[in-house]
N, C-alpha and C. Protein backbone atom coordinates (compact mmCIF):
# COMPACT_ATOMS: atom_id res chain seq x y z
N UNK A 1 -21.69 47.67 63.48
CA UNK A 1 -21.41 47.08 62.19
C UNK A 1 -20.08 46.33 62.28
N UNK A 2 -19.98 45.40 61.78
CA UNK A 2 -18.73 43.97 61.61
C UNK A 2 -18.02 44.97 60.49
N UNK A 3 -16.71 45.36 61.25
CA UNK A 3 -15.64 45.75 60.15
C UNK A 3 -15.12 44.73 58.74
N UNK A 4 -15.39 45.40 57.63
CA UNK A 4 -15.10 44.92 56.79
C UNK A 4 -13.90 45.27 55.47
N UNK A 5 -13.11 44.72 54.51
CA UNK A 5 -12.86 45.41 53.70
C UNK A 5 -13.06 45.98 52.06
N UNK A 6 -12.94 47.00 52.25
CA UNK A 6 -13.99 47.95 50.97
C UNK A 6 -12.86 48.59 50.17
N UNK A 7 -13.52 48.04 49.07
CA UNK A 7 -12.60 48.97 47.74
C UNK A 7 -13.68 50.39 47.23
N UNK A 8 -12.41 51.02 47.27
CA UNK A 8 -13.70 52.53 46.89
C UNK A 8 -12.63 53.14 46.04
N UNK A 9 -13.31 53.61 44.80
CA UNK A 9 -12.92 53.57 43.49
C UNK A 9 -12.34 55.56 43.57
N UNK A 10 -11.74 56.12 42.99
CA UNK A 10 -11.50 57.53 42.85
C UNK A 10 -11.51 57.67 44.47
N UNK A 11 -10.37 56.94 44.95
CA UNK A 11 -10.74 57.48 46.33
C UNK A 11 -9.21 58.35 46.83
N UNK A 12 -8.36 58.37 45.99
CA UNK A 12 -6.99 59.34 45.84
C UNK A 12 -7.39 61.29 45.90
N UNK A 13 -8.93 61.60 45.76
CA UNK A 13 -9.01 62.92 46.43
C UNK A 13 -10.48 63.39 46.57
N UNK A 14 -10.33 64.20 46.51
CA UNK A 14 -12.21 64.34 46.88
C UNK A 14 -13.17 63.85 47.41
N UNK A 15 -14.26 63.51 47.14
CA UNK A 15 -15.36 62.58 47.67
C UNK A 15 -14.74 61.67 48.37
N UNK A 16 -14.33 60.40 47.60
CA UNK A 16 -14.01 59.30 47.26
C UNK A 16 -12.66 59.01 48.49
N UNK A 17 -11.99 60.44 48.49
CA UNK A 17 -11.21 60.52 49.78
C UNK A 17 -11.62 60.81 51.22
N UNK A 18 -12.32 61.28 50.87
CA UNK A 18 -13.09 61.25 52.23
C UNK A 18 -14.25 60.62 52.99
N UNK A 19 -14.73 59.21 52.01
CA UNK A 19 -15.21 58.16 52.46
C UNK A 19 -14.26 57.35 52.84
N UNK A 20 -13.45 56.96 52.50
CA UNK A 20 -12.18 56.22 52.61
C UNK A 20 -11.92 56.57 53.61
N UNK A 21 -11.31 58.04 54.23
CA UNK A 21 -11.27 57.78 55.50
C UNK A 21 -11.90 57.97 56.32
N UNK A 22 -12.93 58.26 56.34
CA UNK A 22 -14.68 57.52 57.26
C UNK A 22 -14.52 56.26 57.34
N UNK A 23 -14.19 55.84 56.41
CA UNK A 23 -14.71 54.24 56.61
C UNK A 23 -13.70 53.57 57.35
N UNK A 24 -12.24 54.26 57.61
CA UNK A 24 -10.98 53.69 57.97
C UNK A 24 -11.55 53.85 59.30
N UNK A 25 -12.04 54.83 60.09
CA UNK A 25 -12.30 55.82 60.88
C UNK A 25 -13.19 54.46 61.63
N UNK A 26 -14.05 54.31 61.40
CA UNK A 26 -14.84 53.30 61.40
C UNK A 26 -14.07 51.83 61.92
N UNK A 27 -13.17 51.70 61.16
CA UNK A 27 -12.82 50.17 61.64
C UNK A 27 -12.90 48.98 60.20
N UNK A 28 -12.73 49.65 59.37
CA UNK A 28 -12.54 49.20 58.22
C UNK A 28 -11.68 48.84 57.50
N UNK A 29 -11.33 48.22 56.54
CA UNK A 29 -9.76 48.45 55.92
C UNK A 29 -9.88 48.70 54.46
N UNK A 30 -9.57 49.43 54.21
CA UNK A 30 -9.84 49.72 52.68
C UNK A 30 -8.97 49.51 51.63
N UNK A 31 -9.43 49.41 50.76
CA UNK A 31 -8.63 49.09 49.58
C UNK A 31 -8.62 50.67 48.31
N UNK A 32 -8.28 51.35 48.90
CA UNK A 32 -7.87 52.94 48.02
C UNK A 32 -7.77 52.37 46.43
N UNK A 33 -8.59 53.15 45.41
CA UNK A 33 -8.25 52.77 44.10
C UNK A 33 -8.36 54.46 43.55
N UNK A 34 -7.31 54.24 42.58
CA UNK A 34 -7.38 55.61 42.03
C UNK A 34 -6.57 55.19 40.34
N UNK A 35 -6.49 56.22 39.84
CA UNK A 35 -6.03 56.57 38.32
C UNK A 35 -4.52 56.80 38.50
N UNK A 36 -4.38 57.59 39.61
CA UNK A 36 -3.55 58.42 40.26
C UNK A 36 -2.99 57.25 41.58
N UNK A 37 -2.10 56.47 41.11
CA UNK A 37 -1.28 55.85 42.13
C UNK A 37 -0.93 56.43 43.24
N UNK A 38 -0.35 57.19 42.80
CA UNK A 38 0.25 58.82 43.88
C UNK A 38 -0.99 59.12 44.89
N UNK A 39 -1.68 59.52 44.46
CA UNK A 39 -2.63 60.27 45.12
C UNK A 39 -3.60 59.31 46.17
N UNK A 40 -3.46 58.00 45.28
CA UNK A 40 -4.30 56.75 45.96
C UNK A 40 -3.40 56.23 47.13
N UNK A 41 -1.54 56.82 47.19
CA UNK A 41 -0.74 56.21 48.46
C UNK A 41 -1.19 57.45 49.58
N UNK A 42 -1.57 58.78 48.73
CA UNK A 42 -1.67 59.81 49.82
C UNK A 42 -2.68 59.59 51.01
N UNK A 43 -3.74 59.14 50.33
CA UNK A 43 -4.48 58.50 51.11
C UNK A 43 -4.81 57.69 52.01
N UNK A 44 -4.11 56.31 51.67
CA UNK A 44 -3.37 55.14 52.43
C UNK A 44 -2.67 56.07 53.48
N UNK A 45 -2.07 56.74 53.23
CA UNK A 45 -1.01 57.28 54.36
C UNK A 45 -1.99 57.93 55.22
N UNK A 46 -2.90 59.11 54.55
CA UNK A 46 -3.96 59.63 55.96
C UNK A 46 -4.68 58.79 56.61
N UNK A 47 -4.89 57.89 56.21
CA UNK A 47 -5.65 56.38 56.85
C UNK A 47 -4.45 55.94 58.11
N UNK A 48 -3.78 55.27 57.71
CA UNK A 48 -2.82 54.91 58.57
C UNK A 48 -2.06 56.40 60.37
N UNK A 49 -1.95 56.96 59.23
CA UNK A 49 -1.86 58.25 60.83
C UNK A 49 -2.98 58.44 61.32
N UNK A 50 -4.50 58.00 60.96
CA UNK A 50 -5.64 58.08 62.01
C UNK A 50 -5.67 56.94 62.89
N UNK A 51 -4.93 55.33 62.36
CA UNK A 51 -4.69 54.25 63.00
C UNK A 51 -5.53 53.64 62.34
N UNK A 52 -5.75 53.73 60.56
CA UNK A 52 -6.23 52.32 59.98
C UNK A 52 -5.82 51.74 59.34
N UNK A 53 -5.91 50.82 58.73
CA UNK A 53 -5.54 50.34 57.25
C UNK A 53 -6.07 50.21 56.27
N UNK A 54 -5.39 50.00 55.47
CA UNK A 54 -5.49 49.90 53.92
C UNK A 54 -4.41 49.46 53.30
N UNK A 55 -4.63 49.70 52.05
CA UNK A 55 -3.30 50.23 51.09
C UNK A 55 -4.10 50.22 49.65
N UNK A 56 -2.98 50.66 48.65
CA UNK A 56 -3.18 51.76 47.53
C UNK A 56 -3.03 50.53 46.17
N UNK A 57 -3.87 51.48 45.18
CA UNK A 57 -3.56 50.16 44.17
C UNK A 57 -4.37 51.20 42.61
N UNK A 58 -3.81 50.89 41.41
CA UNK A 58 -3.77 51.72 40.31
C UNK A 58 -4.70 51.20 39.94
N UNK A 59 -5.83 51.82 39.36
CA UNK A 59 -7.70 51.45 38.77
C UNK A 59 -7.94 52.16 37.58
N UNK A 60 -8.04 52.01 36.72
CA UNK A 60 -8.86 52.38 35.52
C UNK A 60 -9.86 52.02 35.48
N UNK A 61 -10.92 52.39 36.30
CA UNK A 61 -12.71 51.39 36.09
C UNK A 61 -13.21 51.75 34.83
N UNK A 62 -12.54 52.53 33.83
CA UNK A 62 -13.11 52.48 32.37
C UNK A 62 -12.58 50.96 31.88
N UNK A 63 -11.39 51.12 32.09
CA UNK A 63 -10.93 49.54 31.36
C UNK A 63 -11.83 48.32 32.37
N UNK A 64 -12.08 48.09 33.55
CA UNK A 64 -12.72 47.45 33.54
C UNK A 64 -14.35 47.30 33.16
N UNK A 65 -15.06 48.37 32.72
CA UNK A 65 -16.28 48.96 32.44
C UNK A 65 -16.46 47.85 30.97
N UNK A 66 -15.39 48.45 30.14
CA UNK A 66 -14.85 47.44 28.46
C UNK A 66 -15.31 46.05 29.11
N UNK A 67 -13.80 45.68 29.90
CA UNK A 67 -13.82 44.13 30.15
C UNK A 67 -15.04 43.53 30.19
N UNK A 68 -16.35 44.06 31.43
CA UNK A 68 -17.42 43.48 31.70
C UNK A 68 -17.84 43.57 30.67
N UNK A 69 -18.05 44.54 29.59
CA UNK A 69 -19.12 44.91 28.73
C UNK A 69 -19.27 43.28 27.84
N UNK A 70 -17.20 43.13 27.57
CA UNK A 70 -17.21 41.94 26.33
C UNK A 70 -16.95 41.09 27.06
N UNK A 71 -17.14 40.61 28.14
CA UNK A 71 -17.27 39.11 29.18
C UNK A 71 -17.83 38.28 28.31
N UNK A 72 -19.47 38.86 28.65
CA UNK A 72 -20.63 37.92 28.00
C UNK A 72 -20.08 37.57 26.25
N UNK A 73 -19.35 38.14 25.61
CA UNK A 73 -19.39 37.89 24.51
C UNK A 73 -18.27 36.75 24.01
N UNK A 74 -17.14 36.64 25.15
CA UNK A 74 -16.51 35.91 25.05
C UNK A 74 -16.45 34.65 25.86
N UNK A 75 -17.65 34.39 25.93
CA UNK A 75 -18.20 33.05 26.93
C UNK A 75 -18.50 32.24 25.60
């Protein structure tokens, strides 16, 4: 598979952390999103000491969930 880069949403612990770094693992570079800034650099950081990249970035996918909802309405 052609390394690519992937945003993966709640990926600061659990699940979501441990695809992230599969996928780093892999040859990927990810884009860590979390609620939890903090928790979304902790991650970035276990990525990087396996030898991948990424980096970390603050997500509310509820607020974007809104945004899409009223897109269409404000076209």
């Amino acid at each position: 598979m052609d390394a690519k880069t992937i945003l993966i949403t709640g990926a600061g612990s659990g699940i979501g952390r441990g695809i992230a770094v599969d996928a780093a693992r892999k040859g990927h570079t990810i884009m860590v999103t979390d609620l939890d800034e903090k928790a979304a650099a902790q991650t970035v950081e276990q990525i990087r000491q396996t030898g991948g990249e990424g980096d970390a970035f603050r997500l509310d996918v509820i607020v974007c969930v809104v945004y899409l909802l009223k897109a269409p309405k404000m076209l």
